[in-house]
N, C-alpha and C. Protein backbone atom coordinates (compact mmCIF):
# COMPACT_ATOMS: atom_id res chain seq x y z
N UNK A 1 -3.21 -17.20 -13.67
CA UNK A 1 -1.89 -17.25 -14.27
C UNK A 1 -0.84 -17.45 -13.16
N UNK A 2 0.28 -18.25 -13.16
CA UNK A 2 0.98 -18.25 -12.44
C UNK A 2 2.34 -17.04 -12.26
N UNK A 3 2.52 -16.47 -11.53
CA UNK A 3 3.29 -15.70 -11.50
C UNK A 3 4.64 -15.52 -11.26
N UNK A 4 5.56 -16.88 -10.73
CA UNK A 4 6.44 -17.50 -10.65
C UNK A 4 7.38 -16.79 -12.12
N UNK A 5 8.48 -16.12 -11.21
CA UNK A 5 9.63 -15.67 -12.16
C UNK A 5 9.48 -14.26 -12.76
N UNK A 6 7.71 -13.52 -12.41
CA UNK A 6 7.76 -12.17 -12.62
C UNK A 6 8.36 -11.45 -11.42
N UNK A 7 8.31 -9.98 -11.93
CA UNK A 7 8.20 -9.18 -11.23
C UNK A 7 8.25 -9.10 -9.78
N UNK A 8 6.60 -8.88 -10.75
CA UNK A 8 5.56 -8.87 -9.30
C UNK A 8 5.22 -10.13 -8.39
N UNK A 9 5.87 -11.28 -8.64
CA UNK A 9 6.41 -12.41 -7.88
C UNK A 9 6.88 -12.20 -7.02
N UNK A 10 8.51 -12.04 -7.49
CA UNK A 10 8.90 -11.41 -6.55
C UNK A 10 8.62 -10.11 -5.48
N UNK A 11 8.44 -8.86 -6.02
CA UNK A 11 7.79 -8.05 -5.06
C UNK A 11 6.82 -8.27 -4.33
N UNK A 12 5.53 -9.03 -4.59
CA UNK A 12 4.65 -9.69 -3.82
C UNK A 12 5.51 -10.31 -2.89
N UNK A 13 6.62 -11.57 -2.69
CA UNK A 13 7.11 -12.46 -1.63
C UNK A 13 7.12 -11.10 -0.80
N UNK A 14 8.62 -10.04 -1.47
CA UNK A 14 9.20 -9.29 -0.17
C UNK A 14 8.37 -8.46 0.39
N UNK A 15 7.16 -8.10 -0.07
CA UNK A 15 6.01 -6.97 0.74
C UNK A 15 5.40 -8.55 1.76
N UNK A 16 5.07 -9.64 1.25
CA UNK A 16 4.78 -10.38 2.34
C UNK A 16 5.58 -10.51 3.47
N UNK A 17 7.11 -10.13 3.28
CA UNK A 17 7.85 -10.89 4.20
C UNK A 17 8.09 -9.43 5.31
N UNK A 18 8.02 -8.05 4.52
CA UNK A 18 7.67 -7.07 5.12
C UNK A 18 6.81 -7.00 6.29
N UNK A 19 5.49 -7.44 5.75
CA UNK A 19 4.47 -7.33 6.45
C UNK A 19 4.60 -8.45 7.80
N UNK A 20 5.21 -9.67 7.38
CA UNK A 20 5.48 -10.47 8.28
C UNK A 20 6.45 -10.29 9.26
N UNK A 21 7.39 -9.36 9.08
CA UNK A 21 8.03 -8.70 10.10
C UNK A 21 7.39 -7.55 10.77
N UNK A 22 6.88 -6.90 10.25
CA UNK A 22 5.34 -5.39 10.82
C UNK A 22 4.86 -6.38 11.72
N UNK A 23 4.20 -7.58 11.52
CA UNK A 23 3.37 -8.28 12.63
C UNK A 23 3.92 -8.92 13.83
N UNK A 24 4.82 -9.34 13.46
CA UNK A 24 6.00 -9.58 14.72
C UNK A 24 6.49 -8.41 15.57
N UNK A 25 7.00 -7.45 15.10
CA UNK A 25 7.12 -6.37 15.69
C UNK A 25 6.32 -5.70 16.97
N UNK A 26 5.22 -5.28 15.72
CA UNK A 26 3.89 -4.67 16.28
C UNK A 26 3.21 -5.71 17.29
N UNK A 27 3.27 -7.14 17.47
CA UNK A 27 3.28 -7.86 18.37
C UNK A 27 3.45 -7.83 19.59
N UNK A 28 4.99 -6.98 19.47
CA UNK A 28 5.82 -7.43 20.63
C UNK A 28 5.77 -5.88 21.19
N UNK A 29 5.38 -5.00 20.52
CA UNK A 29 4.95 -3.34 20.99
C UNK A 29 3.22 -3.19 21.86
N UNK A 30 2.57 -4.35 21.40
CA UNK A 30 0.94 -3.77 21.95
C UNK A 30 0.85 -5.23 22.11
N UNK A 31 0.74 -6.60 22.15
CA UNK A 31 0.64 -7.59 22.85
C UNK A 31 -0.53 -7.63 24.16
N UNK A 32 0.41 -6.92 24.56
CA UNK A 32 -0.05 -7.44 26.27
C UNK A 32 -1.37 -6.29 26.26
N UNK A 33 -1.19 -4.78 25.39
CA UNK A 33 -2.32 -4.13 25.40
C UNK A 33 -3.25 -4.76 25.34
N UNK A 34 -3.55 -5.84 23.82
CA UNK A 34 -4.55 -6.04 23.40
C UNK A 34 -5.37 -7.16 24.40
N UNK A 35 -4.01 -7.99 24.66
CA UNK A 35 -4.77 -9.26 25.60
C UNK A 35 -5.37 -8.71 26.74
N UNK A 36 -4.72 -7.47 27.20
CA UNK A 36 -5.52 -6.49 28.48
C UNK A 36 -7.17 -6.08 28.08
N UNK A 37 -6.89 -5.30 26.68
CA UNK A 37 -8.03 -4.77 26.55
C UNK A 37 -9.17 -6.36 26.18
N UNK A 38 -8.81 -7.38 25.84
CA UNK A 38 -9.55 -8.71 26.20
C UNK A 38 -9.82 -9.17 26.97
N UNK A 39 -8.98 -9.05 28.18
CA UNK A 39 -9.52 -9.57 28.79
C UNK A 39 -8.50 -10.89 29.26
N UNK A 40 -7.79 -11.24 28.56
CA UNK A 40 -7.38 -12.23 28.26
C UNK A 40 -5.40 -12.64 29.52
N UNK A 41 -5.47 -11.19 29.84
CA UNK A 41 -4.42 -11.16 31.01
C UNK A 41 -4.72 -9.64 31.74
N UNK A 42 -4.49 -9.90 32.57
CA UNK A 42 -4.43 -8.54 34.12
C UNK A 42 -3.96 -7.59 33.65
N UNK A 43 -4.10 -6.12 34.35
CA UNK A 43 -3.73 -4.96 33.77
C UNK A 43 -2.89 -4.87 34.81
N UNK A 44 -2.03 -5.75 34.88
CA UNK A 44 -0.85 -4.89 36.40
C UNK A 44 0.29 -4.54 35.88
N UNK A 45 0.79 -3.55 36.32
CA UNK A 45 2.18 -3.35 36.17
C UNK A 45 3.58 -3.84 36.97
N UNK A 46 4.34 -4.53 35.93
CA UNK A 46 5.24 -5.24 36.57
C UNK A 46 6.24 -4.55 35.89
N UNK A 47 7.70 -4.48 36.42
CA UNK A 47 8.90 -4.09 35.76
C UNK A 47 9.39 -5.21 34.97
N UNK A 48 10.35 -5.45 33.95
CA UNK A 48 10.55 -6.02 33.43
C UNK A 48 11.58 -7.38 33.71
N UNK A 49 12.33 -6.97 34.55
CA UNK A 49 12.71 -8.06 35.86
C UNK A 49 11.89 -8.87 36.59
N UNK A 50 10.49 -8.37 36.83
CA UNK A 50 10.10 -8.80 37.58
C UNK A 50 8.97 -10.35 36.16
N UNK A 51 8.82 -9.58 35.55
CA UNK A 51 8.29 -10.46 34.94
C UNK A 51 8.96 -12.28 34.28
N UNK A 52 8.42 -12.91 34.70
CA UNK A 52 9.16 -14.59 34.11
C UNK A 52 8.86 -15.02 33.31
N UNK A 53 9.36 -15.62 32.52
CA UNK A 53 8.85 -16.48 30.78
C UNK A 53 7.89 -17.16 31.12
N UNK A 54 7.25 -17.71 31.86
CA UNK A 54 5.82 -18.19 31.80
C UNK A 54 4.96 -17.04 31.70
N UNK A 55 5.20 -15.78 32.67
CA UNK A 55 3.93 -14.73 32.12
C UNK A 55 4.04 -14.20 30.66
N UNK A 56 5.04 -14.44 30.01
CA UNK A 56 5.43 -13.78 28.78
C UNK A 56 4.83 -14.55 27.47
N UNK A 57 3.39 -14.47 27.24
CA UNK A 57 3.13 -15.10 26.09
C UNK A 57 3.32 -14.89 24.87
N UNK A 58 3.97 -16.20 24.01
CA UNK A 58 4.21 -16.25 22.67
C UNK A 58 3.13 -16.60 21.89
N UNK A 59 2.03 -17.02 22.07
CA UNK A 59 0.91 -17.55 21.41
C UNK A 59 0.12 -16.54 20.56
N UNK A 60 -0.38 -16.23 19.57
CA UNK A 60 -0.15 -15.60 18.60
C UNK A 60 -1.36 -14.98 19.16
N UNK A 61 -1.97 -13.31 17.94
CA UNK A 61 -2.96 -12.72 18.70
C UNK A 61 -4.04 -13.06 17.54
N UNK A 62 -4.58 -13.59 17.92
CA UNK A 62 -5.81 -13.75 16.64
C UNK A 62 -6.19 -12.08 16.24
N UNK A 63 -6.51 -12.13 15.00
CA UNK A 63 -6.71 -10.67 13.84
C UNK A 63 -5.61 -10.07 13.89
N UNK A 64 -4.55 -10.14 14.52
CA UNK A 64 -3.42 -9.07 14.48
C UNK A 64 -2.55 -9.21 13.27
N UNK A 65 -2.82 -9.94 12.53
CA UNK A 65 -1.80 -10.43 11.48
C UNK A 65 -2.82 -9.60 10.09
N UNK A 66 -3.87 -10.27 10.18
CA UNK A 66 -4.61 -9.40 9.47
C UNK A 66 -4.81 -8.38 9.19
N UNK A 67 -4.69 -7.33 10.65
CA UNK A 67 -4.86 -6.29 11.08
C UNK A 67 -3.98 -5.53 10.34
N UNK A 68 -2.41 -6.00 10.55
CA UNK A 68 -1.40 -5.73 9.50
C UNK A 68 -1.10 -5.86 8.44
N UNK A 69 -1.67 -6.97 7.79
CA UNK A 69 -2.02 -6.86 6.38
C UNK A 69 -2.88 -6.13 5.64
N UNK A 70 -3.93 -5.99 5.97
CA UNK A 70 -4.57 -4.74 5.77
C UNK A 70 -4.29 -3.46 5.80
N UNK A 71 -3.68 -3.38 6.92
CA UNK A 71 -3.09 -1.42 7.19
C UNK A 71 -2.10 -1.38 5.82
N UNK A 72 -1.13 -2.30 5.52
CA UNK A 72 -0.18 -2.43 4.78
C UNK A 72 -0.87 -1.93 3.19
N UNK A 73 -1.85 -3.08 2.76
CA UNK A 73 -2.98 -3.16 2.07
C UNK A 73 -3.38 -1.26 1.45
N UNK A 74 -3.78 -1.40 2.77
CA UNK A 74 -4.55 0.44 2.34
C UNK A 74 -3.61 1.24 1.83
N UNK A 75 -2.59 1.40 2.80
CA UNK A 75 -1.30 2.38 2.73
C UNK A 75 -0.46 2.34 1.01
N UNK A 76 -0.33 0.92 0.32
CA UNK A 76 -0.19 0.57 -0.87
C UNK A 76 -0.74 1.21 -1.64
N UNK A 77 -2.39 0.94 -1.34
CA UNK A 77 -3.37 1.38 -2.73
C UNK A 77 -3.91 2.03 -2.58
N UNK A 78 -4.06 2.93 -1.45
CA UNK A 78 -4.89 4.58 -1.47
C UNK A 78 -3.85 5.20 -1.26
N UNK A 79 -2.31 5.20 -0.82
CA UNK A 79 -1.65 6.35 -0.20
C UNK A 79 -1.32 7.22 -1.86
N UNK A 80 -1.46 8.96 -1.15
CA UNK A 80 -1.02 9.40 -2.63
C UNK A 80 -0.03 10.39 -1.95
N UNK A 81 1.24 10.80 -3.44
CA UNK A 81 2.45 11.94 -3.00
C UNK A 81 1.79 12.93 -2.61
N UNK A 82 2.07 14.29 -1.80
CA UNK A 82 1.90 15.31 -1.70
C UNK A 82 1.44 15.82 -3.54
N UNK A 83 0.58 16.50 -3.78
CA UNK A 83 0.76 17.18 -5.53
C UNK A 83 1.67 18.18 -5.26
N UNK A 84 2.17 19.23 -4.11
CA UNK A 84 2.67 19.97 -4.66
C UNK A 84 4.24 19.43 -4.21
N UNK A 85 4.79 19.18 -3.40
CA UNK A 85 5.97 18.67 -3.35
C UNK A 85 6.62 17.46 -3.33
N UNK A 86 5.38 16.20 -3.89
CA UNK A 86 5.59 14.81 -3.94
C UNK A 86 6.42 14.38 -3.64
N UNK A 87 6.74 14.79 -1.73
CA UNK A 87 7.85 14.23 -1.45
C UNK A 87 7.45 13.51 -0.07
N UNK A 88 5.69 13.44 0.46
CA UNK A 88 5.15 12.73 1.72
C UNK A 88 4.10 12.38 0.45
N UNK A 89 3.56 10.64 1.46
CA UNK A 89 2.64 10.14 1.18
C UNK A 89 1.43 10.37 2.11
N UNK A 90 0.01 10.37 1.58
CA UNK A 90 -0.80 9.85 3.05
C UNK A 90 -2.08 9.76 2.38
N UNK A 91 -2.81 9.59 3.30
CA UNK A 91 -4.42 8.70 3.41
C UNK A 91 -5.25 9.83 2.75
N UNK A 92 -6.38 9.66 1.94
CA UNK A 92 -6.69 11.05 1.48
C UNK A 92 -8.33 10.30 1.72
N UNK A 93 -8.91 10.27 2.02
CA UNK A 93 -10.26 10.00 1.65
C UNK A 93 -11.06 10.49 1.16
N UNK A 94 -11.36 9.91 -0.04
CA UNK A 94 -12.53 10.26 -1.26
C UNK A 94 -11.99 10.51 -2.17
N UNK A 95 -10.68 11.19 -1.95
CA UNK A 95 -9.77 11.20 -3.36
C UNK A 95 -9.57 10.14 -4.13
N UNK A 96 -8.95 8.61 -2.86
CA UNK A 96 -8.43 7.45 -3.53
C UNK A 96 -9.78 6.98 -4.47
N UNK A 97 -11.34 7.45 -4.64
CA UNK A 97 -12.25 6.67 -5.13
C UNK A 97 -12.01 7.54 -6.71
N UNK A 98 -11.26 8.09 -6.79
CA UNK A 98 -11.39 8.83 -8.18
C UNK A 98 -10.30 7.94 -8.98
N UNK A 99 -10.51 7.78 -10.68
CA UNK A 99 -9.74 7.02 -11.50
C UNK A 99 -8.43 7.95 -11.73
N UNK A 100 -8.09 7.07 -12.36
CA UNK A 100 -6.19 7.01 -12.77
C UNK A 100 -6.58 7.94 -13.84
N UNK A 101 -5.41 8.50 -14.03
CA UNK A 101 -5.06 9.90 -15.71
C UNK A 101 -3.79 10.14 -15.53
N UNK A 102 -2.95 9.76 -16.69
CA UNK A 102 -1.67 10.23 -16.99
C UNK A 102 -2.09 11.74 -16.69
N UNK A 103 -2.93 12.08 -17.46
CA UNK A 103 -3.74 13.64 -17.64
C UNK A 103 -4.80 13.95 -16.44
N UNK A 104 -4.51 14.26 -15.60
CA UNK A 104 -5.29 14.28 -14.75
C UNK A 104 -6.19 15.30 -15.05
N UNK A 105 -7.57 15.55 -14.52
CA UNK A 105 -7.86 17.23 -14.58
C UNK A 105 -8.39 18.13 -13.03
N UNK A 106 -7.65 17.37 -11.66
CA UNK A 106 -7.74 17.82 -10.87
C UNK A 106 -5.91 17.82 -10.28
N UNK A 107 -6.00 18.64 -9.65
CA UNK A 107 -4.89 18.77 -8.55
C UNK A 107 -5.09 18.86 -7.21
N UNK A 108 -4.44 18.51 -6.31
CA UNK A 108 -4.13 18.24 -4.74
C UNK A 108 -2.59 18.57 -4.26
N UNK A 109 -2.91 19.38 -3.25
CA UNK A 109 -1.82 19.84 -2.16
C UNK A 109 -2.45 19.90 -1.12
N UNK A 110 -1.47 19.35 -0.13
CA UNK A 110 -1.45 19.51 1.64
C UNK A 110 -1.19 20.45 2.05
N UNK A 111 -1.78 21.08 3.00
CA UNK A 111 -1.62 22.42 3.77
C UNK A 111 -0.31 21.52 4.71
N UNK A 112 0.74 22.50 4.91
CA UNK A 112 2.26 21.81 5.99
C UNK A 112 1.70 22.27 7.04
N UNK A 113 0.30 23.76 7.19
CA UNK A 113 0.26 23.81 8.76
C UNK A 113 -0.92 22.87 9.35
N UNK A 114 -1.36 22.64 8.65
CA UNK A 114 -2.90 22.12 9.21
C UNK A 114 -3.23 20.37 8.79
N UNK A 115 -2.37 20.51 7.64
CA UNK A 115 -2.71 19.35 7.25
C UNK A 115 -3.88 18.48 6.36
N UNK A 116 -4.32 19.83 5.95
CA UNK A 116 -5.55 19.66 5.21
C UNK A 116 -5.57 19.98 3.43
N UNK A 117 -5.92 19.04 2.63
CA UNK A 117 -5.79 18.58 1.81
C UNK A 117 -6.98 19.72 0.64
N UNK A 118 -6.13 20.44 -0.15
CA UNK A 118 -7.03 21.02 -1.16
C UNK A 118 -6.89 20.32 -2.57
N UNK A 119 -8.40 20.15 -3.04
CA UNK A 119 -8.51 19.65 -4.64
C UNK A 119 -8.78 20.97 -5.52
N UNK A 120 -7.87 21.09 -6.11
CA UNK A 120 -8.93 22.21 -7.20
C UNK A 120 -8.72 21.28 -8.74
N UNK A 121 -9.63 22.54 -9.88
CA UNK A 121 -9.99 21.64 -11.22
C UNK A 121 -8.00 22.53 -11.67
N UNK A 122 -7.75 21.22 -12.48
CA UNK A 122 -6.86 21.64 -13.47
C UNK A 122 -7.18 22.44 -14.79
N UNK A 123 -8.38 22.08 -14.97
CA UNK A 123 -9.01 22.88 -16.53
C UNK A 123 -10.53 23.16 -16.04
N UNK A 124 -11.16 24.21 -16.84
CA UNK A 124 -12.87 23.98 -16.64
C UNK A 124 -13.13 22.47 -17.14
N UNK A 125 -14.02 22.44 -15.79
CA UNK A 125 -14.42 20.77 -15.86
C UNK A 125 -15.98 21.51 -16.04
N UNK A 126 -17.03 20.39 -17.28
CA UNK A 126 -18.43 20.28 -17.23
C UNK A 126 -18.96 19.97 -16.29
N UNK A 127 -20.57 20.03 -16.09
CA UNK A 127 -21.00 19.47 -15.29
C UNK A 127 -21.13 18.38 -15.35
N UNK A 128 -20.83 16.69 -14.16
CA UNK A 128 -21.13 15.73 -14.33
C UNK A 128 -19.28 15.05 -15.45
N UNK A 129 -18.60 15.65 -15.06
CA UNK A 129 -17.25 15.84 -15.87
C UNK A 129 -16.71 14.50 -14.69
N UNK A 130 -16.24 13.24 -14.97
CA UNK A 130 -15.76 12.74 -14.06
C UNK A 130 -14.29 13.13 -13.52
N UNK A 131 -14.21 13.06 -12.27
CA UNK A 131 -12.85 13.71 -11.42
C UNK A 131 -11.52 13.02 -11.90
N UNK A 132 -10.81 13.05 -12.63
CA UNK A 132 -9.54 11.81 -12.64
C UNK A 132 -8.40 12.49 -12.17
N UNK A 133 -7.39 11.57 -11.19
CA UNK A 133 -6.50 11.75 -10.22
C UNK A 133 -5.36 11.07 -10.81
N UNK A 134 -4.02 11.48 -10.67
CA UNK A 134 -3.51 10.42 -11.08
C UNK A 134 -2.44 9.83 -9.91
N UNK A 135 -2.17 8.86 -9.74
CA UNK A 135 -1.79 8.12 -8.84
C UNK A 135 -0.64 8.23 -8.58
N UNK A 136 0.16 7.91 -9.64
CA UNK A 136 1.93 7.99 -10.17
C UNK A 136 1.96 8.41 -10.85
N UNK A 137 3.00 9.01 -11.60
CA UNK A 137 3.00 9.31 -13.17
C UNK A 137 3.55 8.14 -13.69
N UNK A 138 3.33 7.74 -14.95
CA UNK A 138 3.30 6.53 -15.60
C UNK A 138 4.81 6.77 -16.29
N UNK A 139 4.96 7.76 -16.24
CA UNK A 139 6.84 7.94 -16.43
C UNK A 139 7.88 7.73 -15.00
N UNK A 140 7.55 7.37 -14.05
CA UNK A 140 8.34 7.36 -12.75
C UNK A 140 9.40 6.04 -12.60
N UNK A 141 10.25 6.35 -13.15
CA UNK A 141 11.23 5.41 -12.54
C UNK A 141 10.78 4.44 -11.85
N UNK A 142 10.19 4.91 -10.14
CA UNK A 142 9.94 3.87 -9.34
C UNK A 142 9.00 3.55 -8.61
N UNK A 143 8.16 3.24 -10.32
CA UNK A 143 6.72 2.71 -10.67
C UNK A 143 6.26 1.98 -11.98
N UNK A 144 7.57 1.64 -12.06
CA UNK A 144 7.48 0.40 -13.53
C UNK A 144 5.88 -0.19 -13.43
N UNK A 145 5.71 -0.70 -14.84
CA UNK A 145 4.50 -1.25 -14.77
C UNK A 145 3.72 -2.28 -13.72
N UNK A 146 4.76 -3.06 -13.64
CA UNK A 146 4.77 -3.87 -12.62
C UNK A 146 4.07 -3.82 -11.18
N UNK A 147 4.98 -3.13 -11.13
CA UNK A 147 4.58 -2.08 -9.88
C UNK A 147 3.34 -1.74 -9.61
N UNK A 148 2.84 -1.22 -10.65
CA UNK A 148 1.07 -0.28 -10.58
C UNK A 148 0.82 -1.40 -10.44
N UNK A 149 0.81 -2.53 -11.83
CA UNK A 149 -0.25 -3.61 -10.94
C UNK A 149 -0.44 -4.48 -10.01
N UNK A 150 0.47 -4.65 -8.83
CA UNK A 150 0.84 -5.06 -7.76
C UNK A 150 0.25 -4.17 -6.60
N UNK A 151 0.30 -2.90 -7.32
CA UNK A 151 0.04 -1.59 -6.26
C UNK A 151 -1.47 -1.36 -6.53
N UNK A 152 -1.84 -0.94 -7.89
CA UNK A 152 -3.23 -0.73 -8.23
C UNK A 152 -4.19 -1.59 -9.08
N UNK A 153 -3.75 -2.67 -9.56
CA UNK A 153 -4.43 -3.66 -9.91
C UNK A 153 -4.71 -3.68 -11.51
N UNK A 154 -3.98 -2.53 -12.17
CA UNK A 154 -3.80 -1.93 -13.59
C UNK A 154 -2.60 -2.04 -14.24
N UNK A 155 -2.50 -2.15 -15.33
CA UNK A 155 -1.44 -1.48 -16.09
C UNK A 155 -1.52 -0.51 -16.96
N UNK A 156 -1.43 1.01 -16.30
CA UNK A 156 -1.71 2.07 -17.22
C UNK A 156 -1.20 2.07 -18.47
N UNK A 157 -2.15 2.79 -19.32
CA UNK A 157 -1.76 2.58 -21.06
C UNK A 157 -1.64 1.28 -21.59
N UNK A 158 -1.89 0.44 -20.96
CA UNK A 158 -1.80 -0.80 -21.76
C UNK A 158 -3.51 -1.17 -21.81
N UNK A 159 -4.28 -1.17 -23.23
CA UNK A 159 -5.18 -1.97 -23.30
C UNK A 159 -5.63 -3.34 -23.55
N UNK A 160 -4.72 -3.97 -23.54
CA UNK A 160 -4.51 -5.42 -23.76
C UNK A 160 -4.79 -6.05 -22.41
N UNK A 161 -5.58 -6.85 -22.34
CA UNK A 161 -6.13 -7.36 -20.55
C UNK A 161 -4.73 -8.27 -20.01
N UNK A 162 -4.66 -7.43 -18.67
CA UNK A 162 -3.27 -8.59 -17.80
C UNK A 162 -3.41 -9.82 -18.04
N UNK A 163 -4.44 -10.43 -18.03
CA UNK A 163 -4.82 -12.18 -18.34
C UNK A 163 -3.36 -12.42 -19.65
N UNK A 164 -3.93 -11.80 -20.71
CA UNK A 164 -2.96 -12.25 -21.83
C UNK A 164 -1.97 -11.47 -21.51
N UNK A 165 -1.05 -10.69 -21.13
CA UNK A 165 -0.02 -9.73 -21.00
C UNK A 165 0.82 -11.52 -20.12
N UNK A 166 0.39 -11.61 -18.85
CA UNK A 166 0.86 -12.88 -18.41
C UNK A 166 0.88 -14.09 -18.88
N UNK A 167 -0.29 -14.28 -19.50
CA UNK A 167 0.09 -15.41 -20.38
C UNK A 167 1.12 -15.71 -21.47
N UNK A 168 1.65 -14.33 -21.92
CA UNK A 168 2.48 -14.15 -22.87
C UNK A 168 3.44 -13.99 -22.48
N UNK A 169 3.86 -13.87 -20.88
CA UNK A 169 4.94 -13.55 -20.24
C UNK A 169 5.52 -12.07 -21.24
N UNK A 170 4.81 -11.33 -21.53
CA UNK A 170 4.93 -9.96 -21.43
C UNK A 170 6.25 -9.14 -20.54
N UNK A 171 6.99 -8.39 -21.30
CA UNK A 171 7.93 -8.18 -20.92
C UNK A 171 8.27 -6.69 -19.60
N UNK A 172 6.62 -6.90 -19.56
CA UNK A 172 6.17 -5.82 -18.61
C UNK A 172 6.30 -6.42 -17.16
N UNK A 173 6.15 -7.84 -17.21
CA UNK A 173 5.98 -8.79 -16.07
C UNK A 173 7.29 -9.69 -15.99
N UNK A 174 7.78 -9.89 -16.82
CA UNK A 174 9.08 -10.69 -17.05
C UNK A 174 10.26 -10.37 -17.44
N UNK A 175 11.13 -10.81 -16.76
CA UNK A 175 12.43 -10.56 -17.29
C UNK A 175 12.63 -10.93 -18.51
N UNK A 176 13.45 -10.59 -19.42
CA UNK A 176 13.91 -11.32 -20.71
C UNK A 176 15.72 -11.12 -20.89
N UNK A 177 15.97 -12.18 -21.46
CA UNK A 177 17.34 -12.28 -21.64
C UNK A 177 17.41 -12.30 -23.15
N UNK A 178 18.50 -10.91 -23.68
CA UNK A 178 18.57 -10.59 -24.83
C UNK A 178 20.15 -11.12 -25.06
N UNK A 179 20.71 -11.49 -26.60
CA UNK A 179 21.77 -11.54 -26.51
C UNK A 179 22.16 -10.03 -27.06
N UNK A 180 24.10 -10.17 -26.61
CA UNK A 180 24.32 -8.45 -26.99
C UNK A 180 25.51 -9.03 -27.89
């Protein structure tokens, strides 16, 4: 489906153009590390005067772009709020493999001293009871539908497959102009 004029069109360009500034950046911060740790230029230290635009390469770093698209990538679709003060994001591993629930039946909080991440059950769970997490709440302001599926590849509560939701230009994905 073409996506031209949604949403998530748009938000897709500006997270690209994001990321395309992260790689430029991050470029110009570890550069010379990486070509060091290659091999690829000397490990000397020069002051910054001393250095001349011929030693100063612009030529791009092969995987580094990737490198950043990816980190970007993960941080998107595994990072989750704090549960108890959903006010930090971060990396949880093994959590992100558990499904979406408006209703979740587990909870998660970060320890602030240690940093370590507790799950407990929200209700008695059975045995063999699958874990469900929920990602956002599907009421959040700023996590329109859109959003999730740009972010998680879903549109919660909607059982109707994205294929036709876009094909219909669905007003979940599209703007619409009403008269008033």
């Amino acid at each position: 489906a073409d996506l031209k004029g949604s949403f998530c069109y748009a938000e897709s360009n500006d997270l690209r153009s994001e990321v395309a500034l992260a790689a430029r950046v991050i470029k110009t911060i570890v550069g010379d590390s990486i070509r060091i740790a290659r091999g690829e230029m000397e490990d000397e230290f020069k002051w910054p005067w001393q250095v001349t635009p011929k030693e100063q390469s612009t030529a791009p770093i092969n995987g580094l772009d990737e490198a950043v698209r990816g980190a970007f990538v993960t941080l998107l679709t595994r990072a989750f709020q704090d549960g108890e003060t959903g006010d930090e994001e971060k990396l949880v591993p093994v959590l992100d493999l558990l499904q979406h629930s408006e209703t979740p039946n587990i909870r998660h909080s970060m320890s602030k001293e240690d940093g370590s991440v507790v799950v407990t059950a929200g209700k008695n769970l059975e045995a063999g009871e699958e874990l469900l997490n929920q990602y956002r709440s599907e009421e959040d302001e700023n996590m329109p539908f859109h959003r999730f599926f740009t972010r998680y590849g879903f549109v919660p509560g909607i059982d109707e497959p994205v294929e036709n939701l876009l094909a219909d230009k669905s007003s979940i994905f599209y703007p619409k102009i009403v008269e008033v």
